[in-house]
N, C-alpha and C. Protein backbone atom coordinates (compact mmCIF):
# COMPACT_ATOMS: atom_id res chain seq x y z
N UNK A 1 71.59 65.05 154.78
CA UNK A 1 72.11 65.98 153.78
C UNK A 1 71.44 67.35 153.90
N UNK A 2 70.31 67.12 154.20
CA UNK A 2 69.32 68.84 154.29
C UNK A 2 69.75 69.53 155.37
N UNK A 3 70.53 68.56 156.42
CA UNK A 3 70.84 69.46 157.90
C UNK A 3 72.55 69.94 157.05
N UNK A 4 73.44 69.71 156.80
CA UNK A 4 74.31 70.13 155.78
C UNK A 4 74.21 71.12 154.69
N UNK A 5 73.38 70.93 154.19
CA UNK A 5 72.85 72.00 153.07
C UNK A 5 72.51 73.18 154.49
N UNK A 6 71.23 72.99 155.42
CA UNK A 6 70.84 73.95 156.01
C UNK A 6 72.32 75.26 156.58
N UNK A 7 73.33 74.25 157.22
CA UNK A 7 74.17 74.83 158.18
C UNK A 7 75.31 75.67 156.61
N UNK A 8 75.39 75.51 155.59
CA UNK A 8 76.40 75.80 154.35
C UNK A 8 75.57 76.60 154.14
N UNK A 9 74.28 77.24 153.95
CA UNK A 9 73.32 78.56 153.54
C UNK A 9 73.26 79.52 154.43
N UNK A 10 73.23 78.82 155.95
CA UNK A 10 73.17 79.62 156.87
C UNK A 10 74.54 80.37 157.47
N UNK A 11 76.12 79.48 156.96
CA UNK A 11 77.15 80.49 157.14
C UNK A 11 77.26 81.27 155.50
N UNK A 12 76.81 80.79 155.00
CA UNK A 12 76.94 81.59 153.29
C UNK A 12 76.32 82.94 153.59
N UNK A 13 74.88 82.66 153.85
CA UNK A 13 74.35 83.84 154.54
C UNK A 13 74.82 84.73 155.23
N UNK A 14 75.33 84.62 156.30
CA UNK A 14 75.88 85.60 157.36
C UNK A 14 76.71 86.08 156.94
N UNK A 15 77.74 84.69 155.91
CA UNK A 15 79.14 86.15 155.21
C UNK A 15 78.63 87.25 154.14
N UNK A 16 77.71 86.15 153.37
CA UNK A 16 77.29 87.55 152.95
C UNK A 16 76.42 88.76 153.32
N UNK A 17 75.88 88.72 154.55
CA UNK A 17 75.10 90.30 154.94
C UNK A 17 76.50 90.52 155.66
N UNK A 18 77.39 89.83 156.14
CA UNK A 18 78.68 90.96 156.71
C UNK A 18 79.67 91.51 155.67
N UNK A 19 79.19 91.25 154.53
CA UNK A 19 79.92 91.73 153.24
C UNK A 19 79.40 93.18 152.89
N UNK A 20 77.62 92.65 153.27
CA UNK A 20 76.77 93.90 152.79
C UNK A 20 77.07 94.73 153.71
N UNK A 21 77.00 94.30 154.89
CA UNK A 21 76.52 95.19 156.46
C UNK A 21 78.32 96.59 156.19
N UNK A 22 79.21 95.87 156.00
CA UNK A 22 81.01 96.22 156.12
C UNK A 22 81.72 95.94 154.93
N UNK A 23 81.93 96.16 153.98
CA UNK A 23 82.79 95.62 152.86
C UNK A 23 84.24 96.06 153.40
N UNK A 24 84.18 97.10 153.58
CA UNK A 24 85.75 97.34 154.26
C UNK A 24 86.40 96.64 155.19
N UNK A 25 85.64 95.75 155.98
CA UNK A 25 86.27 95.15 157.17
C UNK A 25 86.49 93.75 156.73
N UNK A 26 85.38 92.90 155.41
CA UNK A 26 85.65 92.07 154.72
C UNK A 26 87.12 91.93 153.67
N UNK A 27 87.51 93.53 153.24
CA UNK A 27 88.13 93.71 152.24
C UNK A 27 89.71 93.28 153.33
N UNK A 28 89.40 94.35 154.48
CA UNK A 28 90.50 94.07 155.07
C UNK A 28 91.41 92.80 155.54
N UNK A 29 90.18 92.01 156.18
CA UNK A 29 90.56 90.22 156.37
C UNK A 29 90.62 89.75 155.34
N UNK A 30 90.26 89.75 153.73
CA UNK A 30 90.79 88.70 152.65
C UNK A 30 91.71 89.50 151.94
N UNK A 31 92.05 90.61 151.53
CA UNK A 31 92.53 91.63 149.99
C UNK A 31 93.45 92.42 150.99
N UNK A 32 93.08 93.03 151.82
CA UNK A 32 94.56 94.18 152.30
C UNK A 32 96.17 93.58 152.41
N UNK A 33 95.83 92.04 152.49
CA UNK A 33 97.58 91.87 153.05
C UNK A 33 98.31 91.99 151.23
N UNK A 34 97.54 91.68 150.31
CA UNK A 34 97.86 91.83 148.87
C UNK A 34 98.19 92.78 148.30
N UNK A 35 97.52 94.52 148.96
CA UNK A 35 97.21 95.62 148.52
C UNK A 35 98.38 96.08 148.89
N UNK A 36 99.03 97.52 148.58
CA UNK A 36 99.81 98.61 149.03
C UNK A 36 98.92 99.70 149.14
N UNK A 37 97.30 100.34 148.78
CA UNK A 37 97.06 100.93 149.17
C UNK A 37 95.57 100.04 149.02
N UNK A 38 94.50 101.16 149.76
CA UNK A 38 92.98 100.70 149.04
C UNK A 38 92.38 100.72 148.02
N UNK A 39 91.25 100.13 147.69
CA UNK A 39 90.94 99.97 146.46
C UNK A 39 89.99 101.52 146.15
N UNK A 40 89.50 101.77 144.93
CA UNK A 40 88.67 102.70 144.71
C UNK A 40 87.26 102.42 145.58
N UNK A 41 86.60 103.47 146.12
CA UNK A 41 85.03 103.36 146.48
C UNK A 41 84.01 102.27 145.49
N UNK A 42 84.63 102.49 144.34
CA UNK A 42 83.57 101.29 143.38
C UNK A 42 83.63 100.11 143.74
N UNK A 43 84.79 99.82 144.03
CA UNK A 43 85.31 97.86 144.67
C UNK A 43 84.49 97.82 145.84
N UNK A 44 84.32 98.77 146.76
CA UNK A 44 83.21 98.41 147.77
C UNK A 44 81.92 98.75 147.60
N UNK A 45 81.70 99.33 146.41
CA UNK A 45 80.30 99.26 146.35
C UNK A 45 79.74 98.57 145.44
N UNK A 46 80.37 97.45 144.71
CA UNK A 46 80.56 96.21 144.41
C UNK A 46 80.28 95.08 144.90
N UNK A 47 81.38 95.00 146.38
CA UNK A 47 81.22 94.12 147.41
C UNK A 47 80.15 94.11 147.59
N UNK A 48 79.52 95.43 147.95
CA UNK A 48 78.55 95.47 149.08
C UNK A 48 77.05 94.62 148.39
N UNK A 49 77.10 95.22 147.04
CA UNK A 49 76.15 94.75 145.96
C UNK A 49 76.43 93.36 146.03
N UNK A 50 77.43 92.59 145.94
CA UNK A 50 77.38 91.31 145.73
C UNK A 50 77.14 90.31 147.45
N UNK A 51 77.34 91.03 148.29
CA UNK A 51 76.83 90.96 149.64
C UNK A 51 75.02 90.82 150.08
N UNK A 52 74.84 91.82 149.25
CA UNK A 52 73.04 91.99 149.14
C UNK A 52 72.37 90.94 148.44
N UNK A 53 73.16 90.53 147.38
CA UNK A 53 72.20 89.59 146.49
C UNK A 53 72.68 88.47 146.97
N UNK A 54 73.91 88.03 147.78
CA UNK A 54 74.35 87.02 148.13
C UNK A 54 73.11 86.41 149.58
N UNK A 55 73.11 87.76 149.97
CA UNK A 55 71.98 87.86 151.31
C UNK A 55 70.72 87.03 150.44
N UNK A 56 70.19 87.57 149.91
CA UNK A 56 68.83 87.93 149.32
C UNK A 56 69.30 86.23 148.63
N UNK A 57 70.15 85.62 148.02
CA UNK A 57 70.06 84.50 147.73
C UNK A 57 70.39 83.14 148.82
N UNK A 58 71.08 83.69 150.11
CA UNK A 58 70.86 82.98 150.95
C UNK A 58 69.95 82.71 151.79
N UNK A 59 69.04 83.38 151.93
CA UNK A 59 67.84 84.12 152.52
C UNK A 59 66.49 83.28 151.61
N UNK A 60 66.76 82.93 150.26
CA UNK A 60 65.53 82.68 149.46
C UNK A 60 65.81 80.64 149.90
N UNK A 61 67.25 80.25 149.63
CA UNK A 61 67.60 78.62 149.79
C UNK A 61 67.45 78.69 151.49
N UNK A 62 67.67 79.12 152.37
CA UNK A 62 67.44 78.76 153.81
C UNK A 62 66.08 78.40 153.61
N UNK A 63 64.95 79.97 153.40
CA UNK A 63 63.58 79.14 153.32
C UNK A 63 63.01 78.13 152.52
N UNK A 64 63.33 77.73 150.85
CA UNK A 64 63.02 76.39 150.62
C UNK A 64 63.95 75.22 151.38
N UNK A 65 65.15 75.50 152.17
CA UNK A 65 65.94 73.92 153.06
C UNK A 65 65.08 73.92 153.91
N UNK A 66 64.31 74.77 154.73
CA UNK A 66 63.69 74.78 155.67
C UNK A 66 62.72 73.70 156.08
N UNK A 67 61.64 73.90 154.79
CA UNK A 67 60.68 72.81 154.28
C UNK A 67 61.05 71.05 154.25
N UNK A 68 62.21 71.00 153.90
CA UNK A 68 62.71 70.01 153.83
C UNK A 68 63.50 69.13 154.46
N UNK A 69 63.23 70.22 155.93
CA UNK A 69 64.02 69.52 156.81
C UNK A 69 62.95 68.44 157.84
């Protein structure tokens, strides 16, 4: 189960620093086919915020799964 948990933090992780790293290129592969135009600058600097803490919270569970593997 800890090698499961490990590999689900470690892609959680990566989407979220490519959320942080690009929100626009995220926005584009899930939200553009929905849109007729783009969203305001706030929606990506939103993303990007919820990208960072998503990082910063995948980043904190990788190192306690780590231990436990």
């Amino acid at each position: 189960m800890n090698l499961i948990g490990f590999i689900f933090f470690l892609f959680g992780t990566l989407m979220a620093l490519i959320t942080a790293i690009n929100p626009r290129f995220v926005w584009s592969i899930t939200e553009s086919w929905k849109a007729t135009s783009e969203p305001p600058k706030t929606y990506f600097m939103l993303l990007r915020t919820a990208g960072i803490l998503g990082t910063i919270f995948g980043l904190i569970m990788l190192f306690f799964i780590s231990f436990t593997l």
